[in-house]
PDB file of N, CA and C in Angstrom:
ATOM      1  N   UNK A   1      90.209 143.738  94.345  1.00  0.00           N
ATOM      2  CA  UNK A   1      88.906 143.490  94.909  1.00  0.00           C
ATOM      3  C   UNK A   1      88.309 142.245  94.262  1.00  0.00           C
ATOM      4  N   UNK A   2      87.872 140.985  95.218  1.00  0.00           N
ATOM      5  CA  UNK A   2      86.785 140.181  94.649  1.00  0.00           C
ATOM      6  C   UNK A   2      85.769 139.749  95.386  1.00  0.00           C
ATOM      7  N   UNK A   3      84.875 139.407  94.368  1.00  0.00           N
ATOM      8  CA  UNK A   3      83.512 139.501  94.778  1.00  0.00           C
ATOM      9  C   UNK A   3      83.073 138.136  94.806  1.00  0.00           C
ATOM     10  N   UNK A   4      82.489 137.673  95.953  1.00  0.00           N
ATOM     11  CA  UNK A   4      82.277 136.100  96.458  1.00  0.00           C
ATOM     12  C   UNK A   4      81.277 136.286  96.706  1.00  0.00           C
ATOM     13  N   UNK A   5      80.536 134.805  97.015  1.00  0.00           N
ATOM     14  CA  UNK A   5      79.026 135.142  97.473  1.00  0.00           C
ATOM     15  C   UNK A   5      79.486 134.432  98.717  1.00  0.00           C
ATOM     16  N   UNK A   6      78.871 135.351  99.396  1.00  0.00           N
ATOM     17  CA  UNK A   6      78.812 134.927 100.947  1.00  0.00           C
ATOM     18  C   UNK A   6      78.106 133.670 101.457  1.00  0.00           C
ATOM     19  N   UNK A   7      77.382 133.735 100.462  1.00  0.00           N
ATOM     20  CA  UNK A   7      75.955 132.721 100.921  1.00  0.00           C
ATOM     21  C   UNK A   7      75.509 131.981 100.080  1.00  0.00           C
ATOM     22  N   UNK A   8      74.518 130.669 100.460  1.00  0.00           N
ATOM     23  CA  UNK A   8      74.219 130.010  99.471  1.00  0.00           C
ATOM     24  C   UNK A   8      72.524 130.822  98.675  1.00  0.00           C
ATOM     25  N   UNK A   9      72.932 131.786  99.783  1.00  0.00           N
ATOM     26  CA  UNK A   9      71.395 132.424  98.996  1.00  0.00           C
ATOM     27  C   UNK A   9      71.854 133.236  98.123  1.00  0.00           C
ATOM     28  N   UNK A  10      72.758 133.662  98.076  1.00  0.00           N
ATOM     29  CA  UNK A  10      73.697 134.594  96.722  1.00  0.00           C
ATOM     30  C   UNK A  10      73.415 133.810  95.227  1.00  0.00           C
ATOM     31  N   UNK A  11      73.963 132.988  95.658  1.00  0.00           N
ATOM     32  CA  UNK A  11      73.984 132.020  94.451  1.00  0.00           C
ATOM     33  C   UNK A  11      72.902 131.977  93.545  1.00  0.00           C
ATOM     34  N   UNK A  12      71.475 131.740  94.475  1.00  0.00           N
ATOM     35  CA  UNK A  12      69.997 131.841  94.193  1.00  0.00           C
ATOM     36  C   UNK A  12      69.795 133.006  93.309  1.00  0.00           C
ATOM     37  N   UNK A  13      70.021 134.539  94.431  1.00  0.00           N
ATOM     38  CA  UNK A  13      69.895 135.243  93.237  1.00  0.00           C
ATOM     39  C   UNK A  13      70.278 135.952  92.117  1.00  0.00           C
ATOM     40  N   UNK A  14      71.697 134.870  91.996  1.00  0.00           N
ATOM     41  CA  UNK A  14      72.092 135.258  90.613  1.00  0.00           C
ATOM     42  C   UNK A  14      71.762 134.101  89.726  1.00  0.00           C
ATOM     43  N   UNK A  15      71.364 133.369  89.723  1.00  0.00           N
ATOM     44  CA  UNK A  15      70.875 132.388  88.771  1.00  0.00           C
ATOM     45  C   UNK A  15      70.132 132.775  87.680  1.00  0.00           C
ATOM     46  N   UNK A  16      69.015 133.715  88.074  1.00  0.00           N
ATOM     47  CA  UNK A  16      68.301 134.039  86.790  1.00  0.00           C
ATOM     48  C   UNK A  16      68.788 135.573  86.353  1.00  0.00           C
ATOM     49  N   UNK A  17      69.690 135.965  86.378  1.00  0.00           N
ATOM     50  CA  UNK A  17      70.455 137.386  85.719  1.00  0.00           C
ATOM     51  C   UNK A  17      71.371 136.419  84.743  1.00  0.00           C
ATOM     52  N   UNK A  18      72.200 135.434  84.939  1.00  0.00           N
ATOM     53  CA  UNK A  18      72.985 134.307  84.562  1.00  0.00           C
ATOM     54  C   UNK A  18      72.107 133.991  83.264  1.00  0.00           C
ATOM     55  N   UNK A  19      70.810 133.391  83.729  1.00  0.00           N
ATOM     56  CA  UNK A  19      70.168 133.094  82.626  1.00  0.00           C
ATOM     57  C   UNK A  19      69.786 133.430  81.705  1.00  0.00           C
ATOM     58  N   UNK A  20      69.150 135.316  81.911  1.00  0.00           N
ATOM     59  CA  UNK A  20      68.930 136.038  80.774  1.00  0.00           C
ATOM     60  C   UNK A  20      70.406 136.394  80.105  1.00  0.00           C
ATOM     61  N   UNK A  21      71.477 136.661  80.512  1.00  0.00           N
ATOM     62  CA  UNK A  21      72.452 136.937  80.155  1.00  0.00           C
ATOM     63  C   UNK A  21      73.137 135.735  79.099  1.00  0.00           C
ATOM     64  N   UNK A  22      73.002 134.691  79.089  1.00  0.00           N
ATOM     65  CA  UNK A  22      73.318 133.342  78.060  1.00  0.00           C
ATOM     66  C   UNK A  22      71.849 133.809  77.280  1.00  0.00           C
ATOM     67  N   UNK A  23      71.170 133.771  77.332  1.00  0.00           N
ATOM     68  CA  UNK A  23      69.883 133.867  76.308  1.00  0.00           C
ATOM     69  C   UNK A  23      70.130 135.436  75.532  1.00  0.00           C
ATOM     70  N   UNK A  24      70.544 136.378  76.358  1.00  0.00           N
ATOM     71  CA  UNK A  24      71.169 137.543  75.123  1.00  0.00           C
ATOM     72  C   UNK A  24      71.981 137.336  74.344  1.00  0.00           C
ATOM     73  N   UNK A  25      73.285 136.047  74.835  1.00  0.00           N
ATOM     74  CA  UNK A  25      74.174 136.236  74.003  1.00  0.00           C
ATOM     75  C   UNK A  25      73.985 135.269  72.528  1.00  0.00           C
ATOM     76  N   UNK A  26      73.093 134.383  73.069  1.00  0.00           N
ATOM     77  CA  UNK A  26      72.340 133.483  72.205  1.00  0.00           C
ATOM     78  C   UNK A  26      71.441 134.253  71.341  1.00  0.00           C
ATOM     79  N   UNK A  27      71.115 135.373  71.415  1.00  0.00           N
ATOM     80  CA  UNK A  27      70.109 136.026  70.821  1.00  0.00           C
ATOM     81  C   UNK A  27      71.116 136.622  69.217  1.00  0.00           C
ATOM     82  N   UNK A  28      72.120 137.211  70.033  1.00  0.00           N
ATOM     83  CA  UNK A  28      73.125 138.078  69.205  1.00  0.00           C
ATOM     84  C   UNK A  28      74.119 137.098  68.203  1.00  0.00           C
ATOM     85  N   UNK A  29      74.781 136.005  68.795  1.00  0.00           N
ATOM     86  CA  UNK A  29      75.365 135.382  68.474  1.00  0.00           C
ATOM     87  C   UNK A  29      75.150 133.932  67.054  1.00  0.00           C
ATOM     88  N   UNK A  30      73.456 133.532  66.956  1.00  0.00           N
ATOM     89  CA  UNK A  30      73.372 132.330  66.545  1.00  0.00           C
ATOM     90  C   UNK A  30      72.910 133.493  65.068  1.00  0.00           C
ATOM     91  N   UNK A  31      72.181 134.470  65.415  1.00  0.00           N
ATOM     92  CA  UNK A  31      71.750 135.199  64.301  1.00  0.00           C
ATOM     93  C   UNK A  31      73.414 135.496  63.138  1.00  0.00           C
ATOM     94  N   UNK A  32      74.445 135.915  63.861  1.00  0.00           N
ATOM     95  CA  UNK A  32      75.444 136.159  63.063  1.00  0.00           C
ATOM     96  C   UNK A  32      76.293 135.040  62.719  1.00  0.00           C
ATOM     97  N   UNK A  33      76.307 133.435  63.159  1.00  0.00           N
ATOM     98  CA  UNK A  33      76.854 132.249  62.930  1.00  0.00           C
ATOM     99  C   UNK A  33      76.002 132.007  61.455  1.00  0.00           C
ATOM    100  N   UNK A  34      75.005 132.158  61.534  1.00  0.00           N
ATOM    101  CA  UNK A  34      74.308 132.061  60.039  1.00  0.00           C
ATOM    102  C   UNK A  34      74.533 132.538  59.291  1.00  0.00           C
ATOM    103  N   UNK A  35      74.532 134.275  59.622  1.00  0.00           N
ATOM    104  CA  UNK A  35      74.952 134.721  58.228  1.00  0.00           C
ATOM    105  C   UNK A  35      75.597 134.568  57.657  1.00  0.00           C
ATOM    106  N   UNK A  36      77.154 134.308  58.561  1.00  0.00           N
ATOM    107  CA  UNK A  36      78.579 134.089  58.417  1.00  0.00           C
ATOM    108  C   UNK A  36      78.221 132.731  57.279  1.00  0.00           C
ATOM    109  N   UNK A  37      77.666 132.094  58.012  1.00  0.00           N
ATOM    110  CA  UNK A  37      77.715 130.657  56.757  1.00  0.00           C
ATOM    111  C   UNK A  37      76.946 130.739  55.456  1.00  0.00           C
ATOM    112  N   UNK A  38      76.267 131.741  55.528  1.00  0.00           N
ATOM    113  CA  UNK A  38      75.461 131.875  54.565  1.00  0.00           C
ATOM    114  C   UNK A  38      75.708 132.945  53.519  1.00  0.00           C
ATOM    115  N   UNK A  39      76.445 133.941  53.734  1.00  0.00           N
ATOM    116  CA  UNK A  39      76.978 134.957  52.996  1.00  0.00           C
ATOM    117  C   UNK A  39      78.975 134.753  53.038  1.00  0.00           C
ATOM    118  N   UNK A  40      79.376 134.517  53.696  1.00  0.00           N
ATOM    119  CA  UNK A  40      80.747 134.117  53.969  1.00  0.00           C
ATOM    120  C   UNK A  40      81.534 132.868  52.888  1.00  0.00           C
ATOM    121  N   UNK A  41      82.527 132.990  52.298  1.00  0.00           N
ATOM    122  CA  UNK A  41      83.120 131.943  51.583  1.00  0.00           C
ATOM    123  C   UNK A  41      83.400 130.828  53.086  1.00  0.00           C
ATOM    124  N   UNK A  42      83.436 129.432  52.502  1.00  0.00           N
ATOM    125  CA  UNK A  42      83.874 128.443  53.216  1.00  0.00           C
ATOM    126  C   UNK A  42      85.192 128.774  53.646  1.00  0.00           C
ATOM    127  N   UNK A  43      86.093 129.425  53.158  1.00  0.00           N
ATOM    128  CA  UNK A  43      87.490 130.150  53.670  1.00  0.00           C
ATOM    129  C   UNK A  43      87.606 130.623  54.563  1.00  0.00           C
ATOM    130  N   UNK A  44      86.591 131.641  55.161  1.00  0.00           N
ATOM    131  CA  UNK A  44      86.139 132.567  56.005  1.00  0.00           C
ATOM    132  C   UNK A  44      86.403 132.224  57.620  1.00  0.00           C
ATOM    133  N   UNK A  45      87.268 132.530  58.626  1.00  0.00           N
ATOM    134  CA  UNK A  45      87.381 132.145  59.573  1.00  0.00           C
ATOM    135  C   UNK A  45      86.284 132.654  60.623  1.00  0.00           C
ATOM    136  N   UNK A  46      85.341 131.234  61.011  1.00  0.00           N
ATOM    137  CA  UNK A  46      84.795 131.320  62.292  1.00  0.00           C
ATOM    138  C   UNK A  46      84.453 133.197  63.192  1.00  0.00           C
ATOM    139  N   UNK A  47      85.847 132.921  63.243  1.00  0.00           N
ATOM    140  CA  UNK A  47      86.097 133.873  64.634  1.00  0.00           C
ATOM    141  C   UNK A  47      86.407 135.220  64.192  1.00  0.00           C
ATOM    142  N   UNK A  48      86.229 135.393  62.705  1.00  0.00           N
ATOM    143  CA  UNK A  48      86.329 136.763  62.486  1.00  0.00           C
ATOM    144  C   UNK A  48      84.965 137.294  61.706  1.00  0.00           C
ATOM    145  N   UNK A  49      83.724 136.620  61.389  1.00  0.00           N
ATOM    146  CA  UNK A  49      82.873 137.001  61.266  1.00  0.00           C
ATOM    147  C   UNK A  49      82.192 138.092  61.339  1.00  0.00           C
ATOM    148  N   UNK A  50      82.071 138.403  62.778  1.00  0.00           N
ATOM    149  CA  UNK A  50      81.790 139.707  63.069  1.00  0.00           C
ATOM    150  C   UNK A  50      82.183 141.012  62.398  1.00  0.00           C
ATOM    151  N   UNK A  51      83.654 140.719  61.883  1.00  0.00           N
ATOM    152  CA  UNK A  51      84.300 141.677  61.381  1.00  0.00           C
ATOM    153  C   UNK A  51      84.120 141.603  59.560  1.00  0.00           C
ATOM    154  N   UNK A  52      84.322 140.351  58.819  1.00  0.00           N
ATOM    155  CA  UNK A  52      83.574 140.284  57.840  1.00  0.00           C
ATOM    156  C   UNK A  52      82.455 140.091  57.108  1.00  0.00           C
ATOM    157  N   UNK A  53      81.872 140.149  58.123  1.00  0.00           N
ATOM    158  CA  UNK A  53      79.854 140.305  57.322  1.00  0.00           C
ATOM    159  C   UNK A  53      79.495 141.656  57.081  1.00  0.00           C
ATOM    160  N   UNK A  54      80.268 142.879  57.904  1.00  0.00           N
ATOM    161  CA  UNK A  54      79.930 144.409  57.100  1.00  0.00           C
ATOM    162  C   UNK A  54      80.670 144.603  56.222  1.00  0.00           C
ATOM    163  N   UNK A  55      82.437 143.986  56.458  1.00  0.00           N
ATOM    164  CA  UNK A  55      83.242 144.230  55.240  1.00  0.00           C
ATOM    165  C   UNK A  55      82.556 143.704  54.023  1.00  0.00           C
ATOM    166  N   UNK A  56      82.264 142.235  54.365  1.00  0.00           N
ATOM    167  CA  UNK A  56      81.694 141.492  52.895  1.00  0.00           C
ATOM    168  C   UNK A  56      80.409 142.823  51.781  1.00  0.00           C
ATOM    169  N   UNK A  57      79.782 143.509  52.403  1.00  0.00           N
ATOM    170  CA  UNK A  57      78.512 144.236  52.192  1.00  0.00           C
ATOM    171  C   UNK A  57      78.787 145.252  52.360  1.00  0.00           C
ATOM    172  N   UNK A  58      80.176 146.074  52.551  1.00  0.00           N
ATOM    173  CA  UNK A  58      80.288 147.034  51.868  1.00  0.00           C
ATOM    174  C   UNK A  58      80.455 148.350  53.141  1.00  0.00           C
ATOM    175  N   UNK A  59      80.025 147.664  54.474  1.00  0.00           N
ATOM    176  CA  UNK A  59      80.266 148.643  55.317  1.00  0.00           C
ATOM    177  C   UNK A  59      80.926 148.765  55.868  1.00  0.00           C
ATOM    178  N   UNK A  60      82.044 149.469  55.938  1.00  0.00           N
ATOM    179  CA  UNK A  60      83.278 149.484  56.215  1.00  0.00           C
ATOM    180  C   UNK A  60      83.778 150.429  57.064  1.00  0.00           C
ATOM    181  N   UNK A  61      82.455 151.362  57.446  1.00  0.00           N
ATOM    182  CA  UNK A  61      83.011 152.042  58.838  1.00  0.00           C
ATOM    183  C   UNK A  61      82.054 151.395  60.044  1.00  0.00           C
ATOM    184  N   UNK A  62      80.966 150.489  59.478  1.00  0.00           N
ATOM    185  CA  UNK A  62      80.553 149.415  60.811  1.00  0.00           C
ATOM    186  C   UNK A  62      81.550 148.856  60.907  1.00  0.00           C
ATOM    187  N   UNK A  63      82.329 147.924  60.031  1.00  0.00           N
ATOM    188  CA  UNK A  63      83.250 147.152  60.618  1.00  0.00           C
ATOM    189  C   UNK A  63      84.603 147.688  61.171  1.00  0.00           C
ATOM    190  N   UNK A  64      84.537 149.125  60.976  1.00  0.00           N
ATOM    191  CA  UNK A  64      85.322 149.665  62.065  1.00  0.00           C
ATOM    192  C   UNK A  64      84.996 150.414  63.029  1.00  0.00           C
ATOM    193  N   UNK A  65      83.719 150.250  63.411  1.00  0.00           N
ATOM    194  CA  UNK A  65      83.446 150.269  64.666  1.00  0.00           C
ATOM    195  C   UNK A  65      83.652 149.061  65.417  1.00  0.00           C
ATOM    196  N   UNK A  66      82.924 148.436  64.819  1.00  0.00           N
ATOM    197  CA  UNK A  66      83.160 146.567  65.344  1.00  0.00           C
ATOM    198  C   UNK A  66      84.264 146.059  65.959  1.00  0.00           C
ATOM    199  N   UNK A  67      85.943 146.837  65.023  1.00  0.00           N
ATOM    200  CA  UNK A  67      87.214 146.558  65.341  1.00  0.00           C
ATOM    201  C   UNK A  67      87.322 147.596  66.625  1.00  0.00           C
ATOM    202  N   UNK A  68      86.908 149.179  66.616  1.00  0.00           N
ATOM    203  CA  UNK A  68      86.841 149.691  67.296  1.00  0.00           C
ATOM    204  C   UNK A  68      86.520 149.020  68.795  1.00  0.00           C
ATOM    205  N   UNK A  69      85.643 148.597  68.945  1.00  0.00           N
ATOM    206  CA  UNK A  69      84.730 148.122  69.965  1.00  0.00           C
ATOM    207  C   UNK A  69      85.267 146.816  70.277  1.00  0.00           C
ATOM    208  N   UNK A  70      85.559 145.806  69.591  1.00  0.00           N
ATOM    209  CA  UNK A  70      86.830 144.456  70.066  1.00  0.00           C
ATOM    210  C   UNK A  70      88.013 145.269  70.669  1.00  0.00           C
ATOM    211  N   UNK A  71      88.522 146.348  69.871  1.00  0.00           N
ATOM    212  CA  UNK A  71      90.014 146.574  70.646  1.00  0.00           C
ATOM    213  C   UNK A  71      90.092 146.925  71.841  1.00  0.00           C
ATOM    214  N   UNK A  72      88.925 148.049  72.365  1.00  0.00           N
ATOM    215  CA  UNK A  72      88.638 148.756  73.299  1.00  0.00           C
ATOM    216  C   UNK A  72      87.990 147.381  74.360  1.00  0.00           C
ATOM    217  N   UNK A  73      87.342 146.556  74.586  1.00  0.00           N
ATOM    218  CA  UNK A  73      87.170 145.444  75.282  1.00  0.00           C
ATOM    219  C   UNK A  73      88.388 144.812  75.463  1.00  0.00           C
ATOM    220  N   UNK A  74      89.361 144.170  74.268  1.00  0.00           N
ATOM    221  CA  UNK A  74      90.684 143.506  74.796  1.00  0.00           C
ATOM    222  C   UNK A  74      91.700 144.169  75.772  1.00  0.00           C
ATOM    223  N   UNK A  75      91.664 145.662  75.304  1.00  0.00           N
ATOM    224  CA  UNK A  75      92.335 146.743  76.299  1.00  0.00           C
ATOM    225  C   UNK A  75      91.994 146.853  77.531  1.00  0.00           C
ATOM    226  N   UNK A  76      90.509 146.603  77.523  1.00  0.00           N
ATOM    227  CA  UNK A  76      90.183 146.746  79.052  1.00  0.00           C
ATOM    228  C   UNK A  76      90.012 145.173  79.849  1.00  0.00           C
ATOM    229  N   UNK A  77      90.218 144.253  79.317  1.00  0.00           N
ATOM    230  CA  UNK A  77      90.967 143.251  79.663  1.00  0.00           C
ATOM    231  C   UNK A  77      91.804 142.995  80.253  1.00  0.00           C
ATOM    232  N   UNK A  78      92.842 143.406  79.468  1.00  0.00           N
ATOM    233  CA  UNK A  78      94.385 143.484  79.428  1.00  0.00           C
ATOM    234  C   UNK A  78      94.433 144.523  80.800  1.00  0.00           C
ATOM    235  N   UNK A  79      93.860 145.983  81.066  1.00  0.00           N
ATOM    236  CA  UNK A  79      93.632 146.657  82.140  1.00  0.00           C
ATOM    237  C   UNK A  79      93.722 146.177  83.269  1.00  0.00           C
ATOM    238  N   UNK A  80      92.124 145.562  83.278  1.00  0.00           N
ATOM    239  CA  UNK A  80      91.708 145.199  84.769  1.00  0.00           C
ATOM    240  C   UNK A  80      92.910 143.784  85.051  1.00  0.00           C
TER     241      UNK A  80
END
């Protein structure tokens, strides 16, 4: 199944769902690029952040939820 917009009025009204949706991820995302740089050794890879800012601090069944919750998204990836 895919989903097209029929119309150029489709387009219209997804523009601003589009928009709040980049501004959530901007919400979630710039807050944890900081910490990462700010609590994180310069060693520290980018792209695993997420996963070492609870390890770094000690929480270690957030960050396995965290892994939890990446694996279960790549799976359903890999799924659809």
């Amino acid at each position: 199944m895919v989903i097209a917009a029929q119309s150029s009025r489709d387009v219209e009204k997804a523009r601003w769902p589009f928009v709040i949706y980049m501004v959530a991820m901007l919400v979630v995302v710039v807050p944890l690029a900081i910490a990462g740089i700010a609590l994180l050794p310069s060693s520290a890879r980018p792209d695993l952040y997420v996963l070492q800012l609870p390890m770094s601090q000690g929480a270690h069944v957030l960050a396995m939820i965290v892994f939890l919750g990446g694996f279960a998204a790549a799976t359903a990836m890999v799924l659809v």
